[in-house]
C-alpha atoms as a PDB file:
ATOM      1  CA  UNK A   1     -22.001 -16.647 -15.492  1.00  0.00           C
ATOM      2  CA  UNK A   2     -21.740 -12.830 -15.182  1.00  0.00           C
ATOM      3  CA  UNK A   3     -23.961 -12.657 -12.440  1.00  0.00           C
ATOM      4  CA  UNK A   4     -22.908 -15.760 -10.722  1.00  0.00           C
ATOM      5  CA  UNK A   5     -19.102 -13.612 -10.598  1.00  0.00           C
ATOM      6  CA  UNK A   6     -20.704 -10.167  -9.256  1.00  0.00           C
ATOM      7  CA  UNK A   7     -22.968 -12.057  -7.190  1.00  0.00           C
ATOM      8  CA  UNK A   8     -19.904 -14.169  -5.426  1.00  0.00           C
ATOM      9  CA  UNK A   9     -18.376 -10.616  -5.389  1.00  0.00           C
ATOM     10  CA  UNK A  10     -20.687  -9.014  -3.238  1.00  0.00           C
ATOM     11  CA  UNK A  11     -21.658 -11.691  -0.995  1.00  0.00           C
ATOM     12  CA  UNK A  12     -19.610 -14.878   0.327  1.00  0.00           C
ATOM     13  CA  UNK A  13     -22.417 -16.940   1.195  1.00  0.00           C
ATOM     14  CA  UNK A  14     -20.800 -20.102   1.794  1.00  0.00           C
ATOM     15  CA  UNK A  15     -18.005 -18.398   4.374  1.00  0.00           C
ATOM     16  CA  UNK A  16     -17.628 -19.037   7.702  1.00  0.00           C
ATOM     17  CA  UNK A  17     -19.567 -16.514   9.832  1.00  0.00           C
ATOM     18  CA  UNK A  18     -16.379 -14.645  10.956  1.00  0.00           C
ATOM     19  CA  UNK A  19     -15.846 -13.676   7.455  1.00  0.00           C
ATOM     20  CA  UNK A  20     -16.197 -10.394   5.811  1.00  0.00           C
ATOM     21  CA  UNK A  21     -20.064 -10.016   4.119  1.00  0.00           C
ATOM     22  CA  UNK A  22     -18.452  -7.636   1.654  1.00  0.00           C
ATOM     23  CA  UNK A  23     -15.728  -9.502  -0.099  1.00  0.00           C
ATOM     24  CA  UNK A  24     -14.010 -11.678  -2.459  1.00  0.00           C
ATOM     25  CA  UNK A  25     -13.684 -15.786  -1.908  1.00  0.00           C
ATOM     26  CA  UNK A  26     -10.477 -16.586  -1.519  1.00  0.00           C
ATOM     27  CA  UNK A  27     -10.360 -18.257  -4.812  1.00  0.00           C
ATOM     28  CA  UNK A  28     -11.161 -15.508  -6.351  1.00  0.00           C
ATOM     29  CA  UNK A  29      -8.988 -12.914  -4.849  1.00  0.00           C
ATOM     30  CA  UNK A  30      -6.467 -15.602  -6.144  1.00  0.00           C
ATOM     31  CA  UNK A  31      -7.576 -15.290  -9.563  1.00  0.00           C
ATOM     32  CA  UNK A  32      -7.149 -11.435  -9.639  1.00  0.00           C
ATOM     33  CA  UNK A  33      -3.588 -11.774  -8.424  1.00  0.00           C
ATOM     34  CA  UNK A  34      -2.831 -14.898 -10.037  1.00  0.00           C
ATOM     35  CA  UNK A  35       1.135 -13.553 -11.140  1.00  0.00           C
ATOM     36  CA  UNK A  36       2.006 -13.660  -7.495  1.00  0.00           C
ATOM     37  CA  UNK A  37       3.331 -17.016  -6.533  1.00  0.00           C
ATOM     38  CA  UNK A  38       4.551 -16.446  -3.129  1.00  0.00           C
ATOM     39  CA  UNK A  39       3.088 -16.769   0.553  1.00  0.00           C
ATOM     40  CA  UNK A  40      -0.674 -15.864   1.250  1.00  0.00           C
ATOM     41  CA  UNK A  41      -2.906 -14.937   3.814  1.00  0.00           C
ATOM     42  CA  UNK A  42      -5.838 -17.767   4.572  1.00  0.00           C
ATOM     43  CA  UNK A  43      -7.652 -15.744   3.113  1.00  0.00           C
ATOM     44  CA  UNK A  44      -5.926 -15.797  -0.484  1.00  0.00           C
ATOM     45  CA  UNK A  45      -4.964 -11.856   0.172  1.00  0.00           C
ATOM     46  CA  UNK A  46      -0.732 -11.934  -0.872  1.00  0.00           C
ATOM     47  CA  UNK A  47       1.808 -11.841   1.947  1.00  0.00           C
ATOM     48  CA  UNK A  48       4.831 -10.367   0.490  1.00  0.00           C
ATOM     49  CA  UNK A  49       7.629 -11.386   2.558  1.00  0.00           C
ATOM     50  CA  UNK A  50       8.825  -9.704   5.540  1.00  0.00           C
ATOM     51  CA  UNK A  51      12.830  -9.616   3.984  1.00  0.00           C
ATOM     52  CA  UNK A  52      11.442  -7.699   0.828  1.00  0.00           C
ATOM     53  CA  UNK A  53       9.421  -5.297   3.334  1.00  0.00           C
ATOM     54  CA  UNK A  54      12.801  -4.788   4.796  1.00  0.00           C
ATOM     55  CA  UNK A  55      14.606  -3.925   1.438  1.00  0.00           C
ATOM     56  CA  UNK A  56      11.356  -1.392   0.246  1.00  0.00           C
ATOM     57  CA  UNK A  57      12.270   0.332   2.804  1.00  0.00           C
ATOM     58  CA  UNK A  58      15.416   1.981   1.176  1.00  0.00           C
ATOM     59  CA  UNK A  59      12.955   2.407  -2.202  1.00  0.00           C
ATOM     60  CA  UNK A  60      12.617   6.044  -3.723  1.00  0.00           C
ATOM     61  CA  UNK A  61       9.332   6.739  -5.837  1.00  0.00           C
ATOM     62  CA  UNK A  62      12.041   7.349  -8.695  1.00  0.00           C
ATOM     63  CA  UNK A  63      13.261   3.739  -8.109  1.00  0.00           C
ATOM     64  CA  UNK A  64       9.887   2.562  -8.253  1.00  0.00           C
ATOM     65  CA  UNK A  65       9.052   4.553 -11.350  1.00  0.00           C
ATOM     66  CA  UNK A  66      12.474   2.875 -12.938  1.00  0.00           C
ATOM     67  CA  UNK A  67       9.940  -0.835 -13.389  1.00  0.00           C
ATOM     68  CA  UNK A  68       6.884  -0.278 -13.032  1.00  0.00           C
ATOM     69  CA  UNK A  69       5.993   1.932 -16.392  1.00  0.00           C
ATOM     70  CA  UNK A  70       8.190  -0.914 -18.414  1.00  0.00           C
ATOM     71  CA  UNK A  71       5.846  -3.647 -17.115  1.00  0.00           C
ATOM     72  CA  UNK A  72       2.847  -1.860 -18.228  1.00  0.00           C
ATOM     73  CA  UNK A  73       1.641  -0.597 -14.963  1.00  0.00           C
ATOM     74  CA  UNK A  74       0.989   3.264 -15.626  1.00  0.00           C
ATOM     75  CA  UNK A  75      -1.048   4.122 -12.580  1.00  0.00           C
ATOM     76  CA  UNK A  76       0.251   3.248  -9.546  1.00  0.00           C
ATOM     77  CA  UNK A  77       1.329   5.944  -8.237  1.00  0.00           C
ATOM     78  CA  UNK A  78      -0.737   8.467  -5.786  1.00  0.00           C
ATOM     79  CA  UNK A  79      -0.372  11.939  -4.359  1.00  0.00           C
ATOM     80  CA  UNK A  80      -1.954  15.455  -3.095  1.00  0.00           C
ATOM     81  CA  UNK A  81      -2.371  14.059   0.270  1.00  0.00           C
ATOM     82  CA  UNK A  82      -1.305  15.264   3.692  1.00  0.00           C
ATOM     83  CA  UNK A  83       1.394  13.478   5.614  1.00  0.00           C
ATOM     84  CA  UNK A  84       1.468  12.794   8.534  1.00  0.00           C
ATOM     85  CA  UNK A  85       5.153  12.310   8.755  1.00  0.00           C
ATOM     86  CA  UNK A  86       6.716  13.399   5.948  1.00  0.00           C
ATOM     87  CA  UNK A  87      10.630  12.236   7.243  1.00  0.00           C
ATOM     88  CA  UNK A  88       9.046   8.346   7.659  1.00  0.00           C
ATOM     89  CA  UNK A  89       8.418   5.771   5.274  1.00  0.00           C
ATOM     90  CA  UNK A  90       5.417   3.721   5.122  1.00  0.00           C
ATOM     91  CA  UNK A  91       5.734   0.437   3.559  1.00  0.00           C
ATOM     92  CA  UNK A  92       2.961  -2.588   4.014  1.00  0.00           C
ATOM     93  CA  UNK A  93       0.767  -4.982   2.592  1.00  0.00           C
ATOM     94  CA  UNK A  94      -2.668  -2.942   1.455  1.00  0.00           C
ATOM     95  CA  UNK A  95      -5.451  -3.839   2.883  1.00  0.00           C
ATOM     96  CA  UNK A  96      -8.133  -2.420   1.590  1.00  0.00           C
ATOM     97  CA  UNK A  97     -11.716  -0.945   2.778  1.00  0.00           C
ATOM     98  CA  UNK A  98     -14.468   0.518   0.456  1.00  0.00           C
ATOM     99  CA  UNK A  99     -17.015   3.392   1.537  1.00  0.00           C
ATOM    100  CA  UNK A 100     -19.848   4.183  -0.198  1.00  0.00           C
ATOM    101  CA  UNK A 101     -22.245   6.955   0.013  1.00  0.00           C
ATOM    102  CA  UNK A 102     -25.007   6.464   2.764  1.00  0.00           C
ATOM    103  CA  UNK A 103     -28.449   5.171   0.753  1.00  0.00           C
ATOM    104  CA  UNK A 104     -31.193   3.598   2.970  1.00  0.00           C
ATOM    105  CA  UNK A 105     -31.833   0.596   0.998  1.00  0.00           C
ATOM    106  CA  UNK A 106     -28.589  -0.945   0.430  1.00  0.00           C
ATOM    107  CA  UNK A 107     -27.276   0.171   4.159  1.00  0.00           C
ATOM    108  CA  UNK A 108     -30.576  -1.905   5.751  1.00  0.00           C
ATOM    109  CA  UNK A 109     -29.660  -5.160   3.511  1.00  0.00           C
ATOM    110  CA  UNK A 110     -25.554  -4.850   4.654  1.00  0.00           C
ATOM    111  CA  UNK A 111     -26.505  -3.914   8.330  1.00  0.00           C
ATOM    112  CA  UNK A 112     -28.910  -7.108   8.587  1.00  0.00           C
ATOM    113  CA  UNK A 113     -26.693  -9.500   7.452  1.00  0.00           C
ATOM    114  CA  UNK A 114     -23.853  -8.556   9.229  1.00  0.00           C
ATOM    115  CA  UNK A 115     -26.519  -8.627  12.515  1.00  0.00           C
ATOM    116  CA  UNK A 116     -27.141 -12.179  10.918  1.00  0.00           C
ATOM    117  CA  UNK A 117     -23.933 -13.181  11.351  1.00  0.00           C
ATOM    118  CA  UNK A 118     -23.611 -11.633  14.675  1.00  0.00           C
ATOM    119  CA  UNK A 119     -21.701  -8.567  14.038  1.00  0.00           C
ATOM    120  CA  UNK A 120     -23.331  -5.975  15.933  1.00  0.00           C
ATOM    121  CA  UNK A 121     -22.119  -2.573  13.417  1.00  0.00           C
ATOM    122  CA  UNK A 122     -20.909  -3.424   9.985  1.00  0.00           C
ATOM    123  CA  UNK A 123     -18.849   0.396  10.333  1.00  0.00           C
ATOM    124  CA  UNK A 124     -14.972   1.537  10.135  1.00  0.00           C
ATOM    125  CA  UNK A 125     -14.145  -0.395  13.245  1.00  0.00           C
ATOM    126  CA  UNK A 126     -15.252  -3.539  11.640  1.00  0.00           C
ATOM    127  CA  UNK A 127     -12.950  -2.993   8.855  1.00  0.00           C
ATOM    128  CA  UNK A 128      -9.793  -2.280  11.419  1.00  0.00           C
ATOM    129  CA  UNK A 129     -10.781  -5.870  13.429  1.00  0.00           C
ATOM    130  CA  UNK A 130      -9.528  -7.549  10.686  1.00  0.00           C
ATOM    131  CA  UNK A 131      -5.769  -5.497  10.180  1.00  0.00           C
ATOM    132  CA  UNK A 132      -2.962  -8.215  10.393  1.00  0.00           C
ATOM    133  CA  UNK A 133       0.447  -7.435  11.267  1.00  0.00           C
ATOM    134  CA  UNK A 134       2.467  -5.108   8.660  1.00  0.00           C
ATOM    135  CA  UNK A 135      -0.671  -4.046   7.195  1.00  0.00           C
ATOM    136  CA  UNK A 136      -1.178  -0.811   5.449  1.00  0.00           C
ATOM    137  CA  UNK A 137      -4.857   0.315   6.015  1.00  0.00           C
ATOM    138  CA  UNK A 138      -5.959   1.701   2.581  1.00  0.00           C
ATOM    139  CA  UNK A 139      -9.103   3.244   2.366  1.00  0.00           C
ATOM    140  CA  UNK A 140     -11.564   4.783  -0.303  1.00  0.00           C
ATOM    141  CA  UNK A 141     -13.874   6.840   1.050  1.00  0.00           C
ATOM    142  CA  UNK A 142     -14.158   8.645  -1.881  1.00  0.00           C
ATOM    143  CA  UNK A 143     -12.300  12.118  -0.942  1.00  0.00           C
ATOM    144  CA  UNK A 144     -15.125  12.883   1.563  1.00  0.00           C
ATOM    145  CA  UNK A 145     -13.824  14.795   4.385  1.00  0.00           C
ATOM    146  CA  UNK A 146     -16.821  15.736   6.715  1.00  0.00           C
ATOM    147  CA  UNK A 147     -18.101  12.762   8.037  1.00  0.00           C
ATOM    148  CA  UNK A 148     -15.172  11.104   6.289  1.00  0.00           C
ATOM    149  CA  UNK A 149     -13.231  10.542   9.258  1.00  0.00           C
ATOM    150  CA  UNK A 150     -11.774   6.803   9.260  1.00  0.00           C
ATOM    151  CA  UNK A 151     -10.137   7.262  12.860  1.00  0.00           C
ATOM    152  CA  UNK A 152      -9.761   9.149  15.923  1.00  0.00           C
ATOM    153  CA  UNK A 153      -6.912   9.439  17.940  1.00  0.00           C
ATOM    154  CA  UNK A 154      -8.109   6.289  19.758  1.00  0.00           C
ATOM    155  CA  UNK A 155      -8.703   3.814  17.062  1.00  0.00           C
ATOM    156  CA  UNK A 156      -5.460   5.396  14.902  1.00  0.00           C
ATOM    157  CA  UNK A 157      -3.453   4.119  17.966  1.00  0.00           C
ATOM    158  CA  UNK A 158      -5.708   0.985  17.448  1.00  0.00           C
ATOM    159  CA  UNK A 159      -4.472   0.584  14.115  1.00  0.00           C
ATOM    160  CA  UNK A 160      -0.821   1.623  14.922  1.00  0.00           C
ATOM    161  CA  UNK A 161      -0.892  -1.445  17.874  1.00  0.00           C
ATOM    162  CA  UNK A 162      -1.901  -3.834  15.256  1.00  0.00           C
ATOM    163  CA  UNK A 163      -0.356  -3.654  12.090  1.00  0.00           C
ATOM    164  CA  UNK A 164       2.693  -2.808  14.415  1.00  0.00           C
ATOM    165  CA  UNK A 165       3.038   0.939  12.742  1.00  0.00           C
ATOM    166  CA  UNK A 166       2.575  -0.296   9.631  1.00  0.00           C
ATOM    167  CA  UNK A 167       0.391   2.561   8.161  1.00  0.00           C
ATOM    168  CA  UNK A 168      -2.558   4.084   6.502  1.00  0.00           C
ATOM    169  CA  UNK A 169      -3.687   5.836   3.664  1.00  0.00           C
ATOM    170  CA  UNK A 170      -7.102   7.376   3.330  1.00  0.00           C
ATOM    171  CA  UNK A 171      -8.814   9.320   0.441  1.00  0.00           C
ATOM    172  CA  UNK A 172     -11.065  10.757   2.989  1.00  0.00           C
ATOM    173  CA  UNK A 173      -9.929  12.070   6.388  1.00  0.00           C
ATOM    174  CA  UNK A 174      -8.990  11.851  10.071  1.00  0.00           C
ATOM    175  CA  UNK A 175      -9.739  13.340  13.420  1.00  0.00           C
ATOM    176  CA  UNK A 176      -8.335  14.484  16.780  1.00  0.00           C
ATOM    177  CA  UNK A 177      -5.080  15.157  14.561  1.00  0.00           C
ATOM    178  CA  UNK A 178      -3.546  16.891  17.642  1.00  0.00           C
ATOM    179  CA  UNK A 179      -3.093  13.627  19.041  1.00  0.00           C
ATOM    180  CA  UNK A 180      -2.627  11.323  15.999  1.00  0.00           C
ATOM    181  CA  UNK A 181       0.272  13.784  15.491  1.00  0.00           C
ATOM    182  CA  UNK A 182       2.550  12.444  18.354  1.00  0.00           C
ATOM    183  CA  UNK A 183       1.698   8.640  17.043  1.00  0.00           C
ATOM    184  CA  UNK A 184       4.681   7.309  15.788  1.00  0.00           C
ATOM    185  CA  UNK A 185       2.995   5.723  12.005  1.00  0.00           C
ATOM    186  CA  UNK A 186       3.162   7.103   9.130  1.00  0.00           C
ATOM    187  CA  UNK A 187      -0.397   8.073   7.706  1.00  0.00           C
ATOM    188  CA  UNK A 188      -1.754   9.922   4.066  1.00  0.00           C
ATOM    189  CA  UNK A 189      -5.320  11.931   4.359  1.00  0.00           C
ATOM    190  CA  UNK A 190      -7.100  14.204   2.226  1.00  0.00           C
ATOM    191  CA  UNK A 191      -8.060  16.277   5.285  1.00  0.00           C
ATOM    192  CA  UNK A 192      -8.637  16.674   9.154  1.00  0.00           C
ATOM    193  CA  UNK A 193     -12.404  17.348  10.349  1.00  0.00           C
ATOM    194  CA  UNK A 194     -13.844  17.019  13.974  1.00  0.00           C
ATOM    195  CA  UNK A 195     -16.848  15.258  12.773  1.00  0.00           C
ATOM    196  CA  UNK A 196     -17.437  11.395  13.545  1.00  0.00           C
ATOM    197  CA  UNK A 197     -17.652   9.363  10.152  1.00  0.00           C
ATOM    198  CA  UNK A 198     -21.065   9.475   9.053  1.00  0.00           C
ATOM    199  CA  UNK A 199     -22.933   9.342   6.265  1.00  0.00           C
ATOM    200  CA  UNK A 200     -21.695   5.738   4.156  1.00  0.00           C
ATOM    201  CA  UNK A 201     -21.614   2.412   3.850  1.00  0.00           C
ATOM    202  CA  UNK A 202     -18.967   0.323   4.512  1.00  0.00           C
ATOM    203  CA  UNK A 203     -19.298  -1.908   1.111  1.00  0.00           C
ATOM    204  CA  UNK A 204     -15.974  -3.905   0.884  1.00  0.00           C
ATOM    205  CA  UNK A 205     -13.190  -5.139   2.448  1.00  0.00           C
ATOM    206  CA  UNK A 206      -9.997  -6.441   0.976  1.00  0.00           C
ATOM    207  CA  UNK A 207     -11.409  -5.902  -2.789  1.00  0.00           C
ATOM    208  CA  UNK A 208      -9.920  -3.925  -5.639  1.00  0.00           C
ATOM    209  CA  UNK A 209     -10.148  -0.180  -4.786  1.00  0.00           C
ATOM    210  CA  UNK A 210      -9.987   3.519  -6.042  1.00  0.00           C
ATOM    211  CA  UNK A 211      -7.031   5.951  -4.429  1.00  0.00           C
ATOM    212  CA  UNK A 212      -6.897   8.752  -6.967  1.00  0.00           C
ATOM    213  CA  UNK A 213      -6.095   7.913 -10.429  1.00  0.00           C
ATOM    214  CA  UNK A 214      -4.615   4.343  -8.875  1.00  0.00           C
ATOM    215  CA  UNK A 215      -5.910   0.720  -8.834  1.00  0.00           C
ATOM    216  CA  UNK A 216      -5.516  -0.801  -5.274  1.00  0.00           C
ATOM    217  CA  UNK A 217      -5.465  -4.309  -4.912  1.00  0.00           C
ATOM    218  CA  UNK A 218      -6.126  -6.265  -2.089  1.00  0.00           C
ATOM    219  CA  UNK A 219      -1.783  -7.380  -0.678  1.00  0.00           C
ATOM    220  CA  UNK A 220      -0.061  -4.806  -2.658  1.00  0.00           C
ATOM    221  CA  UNK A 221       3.258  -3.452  -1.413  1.00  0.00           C
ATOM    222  CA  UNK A 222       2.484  -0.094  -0.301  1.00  0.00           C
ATOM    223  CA  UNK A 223       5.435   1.954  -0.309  1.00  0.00           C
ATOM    224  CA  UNK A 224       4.817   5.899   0.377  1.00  0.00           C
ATOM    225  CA  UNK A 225       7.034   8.865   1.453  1.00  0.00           C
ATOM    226  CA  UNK A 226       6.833  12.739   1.532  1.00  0.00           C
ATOM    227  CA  UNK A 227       6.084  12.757  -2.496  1.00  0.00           C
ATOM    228  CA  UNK A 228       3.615  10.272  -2.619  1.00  0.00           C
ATOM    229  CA  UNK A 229       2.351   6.611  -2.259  1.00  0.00           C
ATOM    230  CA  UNK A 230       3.448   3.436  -5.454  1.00  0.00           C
ATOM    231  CA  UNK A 231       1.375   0.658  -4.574  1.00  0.00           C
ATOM    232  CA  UNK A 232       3.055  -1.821  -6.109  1.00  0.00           C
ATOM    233  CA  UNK A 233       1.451  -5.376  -7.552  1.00  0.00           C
ATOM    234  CA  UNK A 234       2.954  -8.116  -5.003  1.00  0.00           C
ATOM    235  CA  UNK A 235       4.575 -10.291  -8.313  1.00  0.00           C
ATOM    236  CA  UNK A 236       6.793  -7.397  -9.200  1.00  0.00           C
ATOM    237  CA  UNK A 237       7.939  -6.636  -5.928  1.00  0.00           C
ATOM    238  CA  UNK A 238      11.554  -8.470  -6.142  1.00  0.00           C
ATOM    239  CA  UNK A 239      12.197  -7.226  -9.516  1.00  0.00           C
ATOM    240  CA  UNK A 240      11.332  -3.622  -8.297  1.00  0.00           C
ATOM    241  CA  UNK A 241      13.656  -3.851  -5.045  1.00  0.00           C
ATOM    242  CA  UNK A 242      16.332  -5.539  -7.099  1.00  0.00           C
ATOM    243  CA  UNK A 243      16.568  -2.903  -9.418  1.00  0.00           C
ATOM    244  CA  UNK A 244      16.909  -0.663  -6.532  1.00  0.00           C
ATOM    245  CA  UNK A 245      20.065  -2.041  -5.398  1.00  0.00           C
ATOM    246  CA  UNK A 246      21.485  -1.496  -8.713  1.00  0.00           C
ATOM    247  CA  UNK A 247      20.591   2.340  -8.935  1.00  0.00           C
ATOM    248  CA  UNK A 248      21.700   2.558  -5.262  1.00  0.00           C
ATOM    249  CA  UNK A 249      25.013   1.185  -6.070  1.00  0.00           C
ATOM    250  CA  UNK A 250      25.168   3.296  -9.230  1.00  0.00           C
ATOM    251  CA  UNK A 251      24.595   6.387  -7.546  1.00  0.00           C
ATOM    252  CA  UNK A 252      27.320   5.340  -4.674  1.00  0.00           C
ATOM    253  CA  UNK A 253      30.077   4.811  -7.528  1.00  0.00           C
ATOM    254  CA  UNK A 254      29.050   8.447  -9.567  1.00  0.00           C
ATOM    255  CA  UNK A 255      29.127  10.532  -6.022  1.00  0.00           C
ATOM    256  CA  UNK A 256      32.790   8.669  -5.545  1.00  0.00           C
ATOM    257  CA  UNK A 257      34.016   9.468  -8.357  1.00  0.00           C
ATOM    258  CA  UNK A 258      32.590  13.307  -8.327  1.00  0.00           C
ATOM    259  CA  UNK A 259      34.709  13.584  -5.281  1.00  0.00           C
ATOM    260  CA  UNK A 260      37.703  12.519  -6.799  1.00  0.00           C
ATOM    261  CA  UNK A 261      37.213  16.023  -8.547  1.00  0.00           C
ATOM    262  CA  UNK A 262      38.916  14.998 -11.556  1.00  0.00           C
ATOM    263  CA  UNK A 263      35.915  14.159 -14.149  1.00  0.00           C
ATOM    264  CA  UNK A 264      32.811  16.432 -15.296  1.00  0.00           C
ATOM    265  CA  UNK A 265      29.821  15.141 -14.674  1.00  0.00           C
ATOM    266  CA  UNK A 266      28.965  14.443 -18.379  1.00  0.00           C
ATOM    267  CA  UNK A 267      31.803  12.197 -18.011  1.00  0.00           C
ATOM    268  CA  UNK A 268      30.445   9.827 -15.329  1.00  0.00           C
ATOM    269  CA  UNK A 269      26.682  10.368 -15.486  1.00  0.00           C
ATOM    270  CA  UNK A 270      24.271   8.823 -16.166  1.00  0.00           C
ATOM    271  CA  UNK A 271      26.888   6.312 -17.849  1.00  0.00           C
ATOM    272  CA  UNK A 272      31.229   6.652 -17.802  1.00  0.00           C
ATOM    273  CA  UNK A 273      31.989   7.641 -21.651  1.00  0.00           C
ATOM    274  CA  UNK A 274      35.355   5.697 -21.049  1.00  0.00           C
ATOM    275  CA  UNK A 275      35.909   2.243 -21.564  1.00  0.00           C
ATOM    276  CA  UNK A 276      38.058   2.039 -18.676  1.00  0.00           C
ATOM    277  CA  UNK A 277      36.054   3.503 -16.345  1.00  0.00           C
ATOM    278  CA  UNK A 278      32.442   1.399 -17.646  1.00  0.00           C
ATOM    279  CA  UNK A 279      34.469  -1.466 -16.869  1.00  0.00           C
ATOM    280  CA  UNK A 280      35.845  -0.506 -13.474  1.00  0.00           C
ATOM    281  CA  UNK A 281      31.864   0.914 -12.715  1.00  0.00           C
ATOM    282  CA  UNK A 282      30.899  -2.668 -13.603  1.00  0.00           C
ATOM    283  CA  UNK A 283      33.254  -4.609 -11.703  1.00  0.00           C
ATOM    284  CA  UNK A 284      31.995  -2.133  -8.879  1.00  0.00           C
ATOM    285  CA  UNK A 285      28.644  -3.019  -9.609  1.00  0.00           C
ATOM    286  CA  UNK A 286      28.992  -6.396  -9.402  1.00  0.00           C
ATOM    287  CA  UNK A 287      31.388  -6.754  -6.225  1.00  0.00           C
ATOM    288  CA  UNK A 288      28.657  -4.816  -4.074  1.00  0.00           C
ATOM    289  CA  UNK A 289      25.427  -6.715  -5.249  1.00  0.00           C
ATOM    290  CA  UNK A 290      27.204  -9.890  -3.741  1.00  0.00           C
ATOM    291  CA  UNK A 291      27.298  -7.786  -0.520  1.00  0.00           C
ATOM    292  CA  UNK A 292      24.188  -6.975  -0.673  1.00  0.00           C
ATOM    293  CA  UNK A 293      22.934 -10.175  -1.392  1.00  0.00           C
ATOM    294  CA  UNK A 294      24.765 -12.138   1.004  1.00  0.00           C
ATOM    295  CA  UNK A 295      23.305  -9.923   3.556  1.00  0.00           C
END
């Protein structure tokens, strides 16, 4: 049974011959992310839903932090890259690529059967053919930097046109960074090099992957800014964003109040010590979440 799983893994023999060669069935990419219930891709990869996009995109790595430890899910969080744009936030579904190290034997069996199945170079660009719409392009390529270089200027703007900005974030690198930098999508690298990626193996697409000390799965919600990247699992996504709202509305009452001038801030934060004003916070509270969710 064991082998039958790593073998089914590895190689989708019974897909159509536009699928990846590298990849999970969609049944089993189901499996792995069986607590999400929502929308999914055709190929079983999770769609989080366009609206909760929307609200991530008013998420702090704090706010994110405020779930995700509770739930059990320690390492999720990424950083010590460079940013492209450190003032824009990236948020997406991950989809992931795996690099590997170039060796001879395993490149000649992946490189025939993707010439089996008609696909001329099984290389980055066959990875970025397959970006959908809102997409965050999330790539292990194992920290490498020369020869590590994912994109160019050309297929960055590639990848910008297709996810429709949505993003990318690459433990490796990028090139031509004097013109990625007037490309308007936010991107995390290790590094910038002038080489052309060389040297590995493209050996997965949209399967579980390394980015630092995180976990990627294939349709998490990738949320990043200038600290760092929480790729969140899809199933916790509108508990995550809904506790947002409350700290957001929490930190709108305390700063109202602070301008008042009349209370220390032991007196308001992190919780009012009076009665009174817990229950006029709470009222508060409560009034703007039905704003919030009637929008």
């Amino acid at each position: 049974m064991k082998n039958k799983w790593i073998a089914g893994l590895l190689v989708v023999l019974a897909a159509p011959a536009s699928a990846q060669l590298y990849s999970l069935t969609k049944e089993q990419l189901i499996e792995l992310t069986s607590q999400y219930t929502g929308e999914r891709f055709a190929d079983g990869r999770p769609k989080v839903a366009d609206n909760l996009i929307a609200r991530a995109r008013g998420l702090s790595a704090e706010e994110v932090w405020g779930v995700l430890p509770g739930r059990n899910f320690r390492n999720q969080y990424a950083d010590g890259f460079q940013v492209l744009h450190p003032g824009k936030k990236m948020v997406g579904r991950a989809f992931t690529a795996q690099f590997m190290p170039l060796r001879p034997d395993l490149d000649a069996v992946v490189t025939g059967k993707a010439k089996a199945r008609g696909i001329d170079r099984w290389n980055n660009q066959a990875a970025l053919d397959l970006l959908q719409p809102g997409d965050v392009l999330v790539v292990d390529l194992f920290g490498k930097v020369d020869g590590g270089t994912i994109v160019g200027d050309n297929l960055f703007y590639y990848v910008l046109t297709t996810t429709k900005g949505g993003g990318m974030v690459v433990d490796g690198a990028i090139r031509d960074l004097e013109g990625i930098a007037e490309m308007d999508m936010p991107a995390y690298f290790r590094g910038s090099h002038p080489s052309a990626i060389a040297g590995v193996t493209l050996t997965g697409v949209n399967i579980p992957v390394r980015i630092g000390n995180v976990t990627v799965m294939p349709g998490d919600l990738v949320v990043g800014d200038r600290e760092g990247i929480y790729f969140i699992p899809p199933a916790l996504v509108t508990q995550v964003v809904d506790r947002a709202d409350e700290i957001h509305i929490h930190d709108e009452w305390t700063r109202k109040k602070f301008d008042e001038g009349k209370y220390k801030s032991s007196e308001i934060y992190s919780t009012p010590r009076d009665p009174g004003l817990k229950k006029e916070y709470d009222e508060y509270l409560k009034k703007r979440l039905e704003e919030l969710r009637k929008k």
